[in-house]
Protein backbone atom coordinates (compact mmCIF):
# COMPACT_ATOMS: atom_id res chain seq x y z
CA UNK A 1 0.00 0.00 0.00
CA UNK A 2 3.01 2.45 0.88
CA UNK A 3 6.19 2.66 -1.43
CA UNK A 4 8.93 1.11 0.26
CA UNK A 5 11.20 4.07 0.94
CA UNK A 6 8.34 5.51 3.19
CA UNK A 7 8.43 2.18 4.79
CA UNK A 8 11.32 2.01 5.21
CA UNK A 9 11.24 4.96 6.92
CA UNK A 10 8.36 4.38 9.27
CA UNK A 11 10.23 0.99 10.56
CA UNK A 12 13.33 2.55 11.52
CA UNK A 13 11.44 5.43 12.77
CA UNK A 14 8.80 2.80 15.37
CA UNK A 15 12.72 1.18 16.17
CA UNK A 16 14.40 4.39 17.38
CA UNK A 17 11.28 5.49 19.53
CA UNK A 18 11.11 1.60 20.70
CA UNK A 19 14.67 1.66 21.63
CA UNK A 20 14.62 5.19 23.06
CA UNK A 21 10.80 3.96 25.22
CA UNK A 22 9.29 7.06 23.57
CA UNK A 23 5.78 7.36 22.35
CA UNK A 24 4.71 10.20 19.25
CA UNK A 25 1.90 12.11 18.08
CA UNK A 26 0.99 13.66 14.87
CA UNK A 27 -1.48 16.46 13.91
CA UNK A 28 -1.91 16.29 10.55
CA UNK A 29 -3.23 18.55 7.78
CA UNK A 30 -2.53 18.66 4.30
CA UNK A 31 -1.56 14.84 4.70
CA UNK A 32 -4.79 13.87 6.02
CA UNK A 33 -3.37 10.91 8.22
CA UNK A 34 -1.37 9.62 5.41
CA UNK A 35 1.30 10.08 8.61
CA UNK A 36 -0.13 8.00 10.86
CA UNK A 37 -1.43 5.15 8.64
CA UNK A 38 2.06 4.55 7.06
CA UNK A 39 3.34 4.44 10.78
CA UNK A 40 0.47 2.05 12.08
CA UNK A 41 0.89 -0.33 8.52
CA UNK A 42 3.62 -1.57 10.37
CA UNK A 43 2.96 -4.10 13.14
CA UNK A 44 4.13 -3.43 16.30
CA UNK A 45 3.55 0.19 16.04
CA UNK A 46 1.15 0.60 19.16
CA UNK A 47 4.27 0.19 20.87
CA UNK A 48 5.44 3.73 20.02
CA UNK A 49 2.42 5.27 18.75
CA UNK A 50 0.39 6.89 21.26
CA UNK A 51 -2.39 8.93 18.93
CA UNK A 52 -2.51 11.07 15.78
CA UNK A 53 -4.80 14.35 15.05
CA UNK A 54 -6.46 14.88 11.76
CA UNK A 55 -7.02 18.25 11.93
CA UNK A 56 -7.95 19.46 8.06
CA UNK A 57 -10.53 22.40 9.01
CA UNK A 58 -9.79 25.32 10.60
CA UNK A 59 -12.49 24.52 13.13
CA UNK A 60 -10.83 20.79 13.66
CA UNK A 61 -7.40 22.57 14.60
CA UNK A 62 -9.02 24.82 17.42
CA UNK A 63 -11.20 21.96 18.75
CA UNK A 64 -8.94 19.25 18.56
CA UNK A 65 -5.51 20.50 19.46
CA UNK A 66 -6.53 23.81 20.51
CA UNK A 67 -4.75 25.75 18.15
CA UNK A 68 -6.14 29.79 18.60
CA UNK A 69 -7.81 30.88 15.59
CA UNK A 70 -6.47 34.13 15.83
CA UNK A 71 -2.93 32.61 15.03
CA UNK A 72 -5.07 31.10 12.09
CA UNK A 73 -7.30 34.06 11.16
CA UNK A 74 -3.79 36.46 11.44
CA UNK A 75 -1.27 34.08 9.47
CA UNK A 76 -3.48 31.83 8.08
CA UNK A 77 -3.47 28.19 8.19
CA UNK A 78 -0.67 27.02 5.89
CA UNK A 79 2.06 29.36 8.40
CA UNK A 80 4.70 28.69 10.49
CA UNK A 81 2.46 29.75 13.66
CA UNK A 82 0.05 27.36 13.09
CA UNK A 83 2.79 24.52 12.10
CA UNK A 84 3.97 25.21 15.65
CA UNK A 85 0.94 25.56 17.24
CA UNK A 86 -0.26 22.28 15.97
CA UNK A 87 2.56 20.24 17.35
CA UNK A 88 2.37 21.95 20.86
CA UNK A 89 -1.29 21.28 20.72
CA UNK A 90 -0.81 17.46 19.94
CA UNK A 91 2.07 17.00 22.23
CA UNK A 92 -0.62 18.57 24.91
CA UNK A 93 -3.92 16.35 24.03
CA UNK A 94 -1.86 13.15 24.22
CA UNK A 95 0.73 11.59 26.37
CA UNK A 96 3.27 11.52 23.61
CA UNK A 97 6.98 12.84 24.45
CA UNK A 98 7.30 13.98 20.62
CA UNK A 99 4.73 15.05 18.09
CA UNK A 100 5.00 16.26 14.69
CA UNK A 101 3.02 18.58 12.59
CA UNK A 102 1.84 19.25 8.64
CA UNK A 103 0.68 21.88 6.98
CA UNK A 104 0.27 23.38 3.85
CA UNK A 105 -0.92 23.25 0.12
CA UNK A 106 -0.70 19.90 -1.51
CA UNK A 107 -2.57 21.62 -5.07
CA UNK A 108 -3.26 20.99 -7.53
CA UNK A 109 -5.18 24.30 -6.25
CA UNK A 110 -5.18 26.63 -3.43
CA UNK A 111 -1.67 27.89 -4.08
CA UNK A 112 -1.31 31.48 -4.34
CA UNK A 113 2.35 33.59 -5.12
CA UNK A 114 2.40 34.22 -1.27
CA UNK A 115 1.71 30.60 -0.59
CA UNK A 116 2.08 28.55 -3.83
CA UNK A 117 1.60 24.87 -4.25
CA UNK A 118 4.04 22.79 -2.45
CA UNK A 119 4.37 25.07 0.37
CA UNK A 120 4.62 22.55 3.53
CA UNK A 121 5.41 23.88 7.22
CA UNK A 122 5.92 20.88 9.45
CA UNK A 123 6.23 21.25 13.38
CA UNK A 124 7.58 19.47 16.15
CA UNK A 125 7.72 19.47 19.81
CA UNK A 126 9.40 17.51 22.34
CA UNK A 127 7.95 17.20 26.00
CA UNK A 128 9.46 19.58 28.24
CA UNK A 129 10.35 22.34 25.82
CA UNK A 130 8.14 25.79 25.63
CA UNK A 131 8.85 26.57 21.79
CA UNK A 132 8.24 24.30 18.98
CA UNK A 133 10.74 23.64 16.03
CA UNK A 134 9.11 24.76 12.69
CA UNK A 135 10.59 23.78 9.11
CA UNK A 136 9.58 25.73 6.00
CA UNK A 137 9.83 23.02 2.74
CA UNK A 138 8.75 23.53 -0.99
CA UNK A 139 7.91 20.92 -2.43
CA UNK A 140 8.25 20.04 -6.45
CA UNK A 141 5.47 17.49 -8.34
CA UNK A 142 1.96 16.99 -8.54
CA UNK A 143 -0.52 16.42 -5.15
CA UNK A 144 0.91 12.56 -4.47
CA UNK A 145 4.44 13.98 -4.69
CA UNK A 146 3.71 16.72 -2.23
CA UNK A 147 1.84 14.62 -0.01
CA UNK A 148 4.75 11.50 -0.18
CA UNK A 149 8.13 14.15 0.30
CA UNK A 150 5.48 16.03 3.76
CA UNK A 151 5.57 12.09 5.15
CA UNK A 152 9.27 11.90 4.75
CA UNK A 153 10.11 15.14 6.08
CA UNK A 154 7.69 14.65 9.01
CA UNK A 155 9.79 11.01 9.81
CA UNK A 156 13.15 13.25 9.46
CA UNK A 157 11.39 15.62 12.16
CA UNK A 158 10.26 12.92 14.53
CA UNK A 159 14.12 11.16 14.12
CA UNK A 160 15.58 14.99 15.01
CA UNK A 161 13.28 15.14 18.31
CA UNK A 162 14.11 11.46 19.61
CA UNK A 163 17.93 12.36 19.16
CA UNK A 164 17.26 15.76 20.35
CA UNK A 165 18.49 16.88 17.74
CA UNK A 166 17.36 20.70 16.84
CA UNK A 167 15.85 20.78 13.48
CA UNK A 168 16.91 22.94 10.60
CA UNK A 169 14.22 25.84 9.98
């Protein structure tokens, strides 16, 4: 069902938080959950997966995660605010030490010059820490390439908060 470099990907991710007795989140926009059910086609994944967030609406990111929609009304939804607020909000309506974040335009519509197609903001938080990471990413290709390089990008983010590493934004 998933290629096998997002796989891939997913396994070693489950391993590291596994190894590391972690547990991640996701809140998920443009993506739509594609996050989550690449992580949870792997078996075993309950181990390390504690919930994930669908959050496509506006509404669904103040009610769910509790994202303020005057960060959303002000910088609109595909922003860096929101990207940030989304993975502080998931990291704080689970029991997850990590969570990630997506948003942004996947197209083939909705792009405009400020925000154009491919635009992707992903978030992620680590329990304990006050301020979220945010990473800006343009993506190339139609709506499954957009949608296939967020879920790679969100894996690199959830790898850089189990190492605690800080991410590049």
């Amino acid at each position: 069902m998933f290629p096998s470099d997002m796989i891939d990907r997913a396994t070693a991710l489950l391993n590291l938080y596994h190894d590391k007795g972690l547990m991640l989140a996701t809140a998920e926009s443009c993506t739509g959950g594609l996050i989550m059910a690449c992580l949870t086609a792997i078996a075993g994944s309950s181990a390390t997966v504690e919930r994930g967030f669908v959050t496509y609406s506006n509404e669904a990111k103040n009610e769910a995660i509790g994202v303020d929609m005057n960060i959303i009304n002000t910088h609109g939804a595909v922003s860096e605010p929101v990207a940030g607020a989304m993975a502080l909000g998931a990291l704080a309506h689970s029991r997850a030490d990590a969570a990630v974040s997506v948003t942004g335009v996947a197209g083939p519509g909705g792009g405009t010059p400020e925000k154009p197609v491919g635009l992707v903001y992903i978030g992620g938080a680590r329990l304990g820490t006050r301020q979220p990471y945010v990473e800006r990413h343009l993506f190339e290709g139609d709506r499954n390439d957009v949608r296939h390089a967020t879920v790679l990008a969100a894996f690199a983010m959830l790898e850089k908060l189990a190492n605690h590493q800080e991410p590049e934004g």
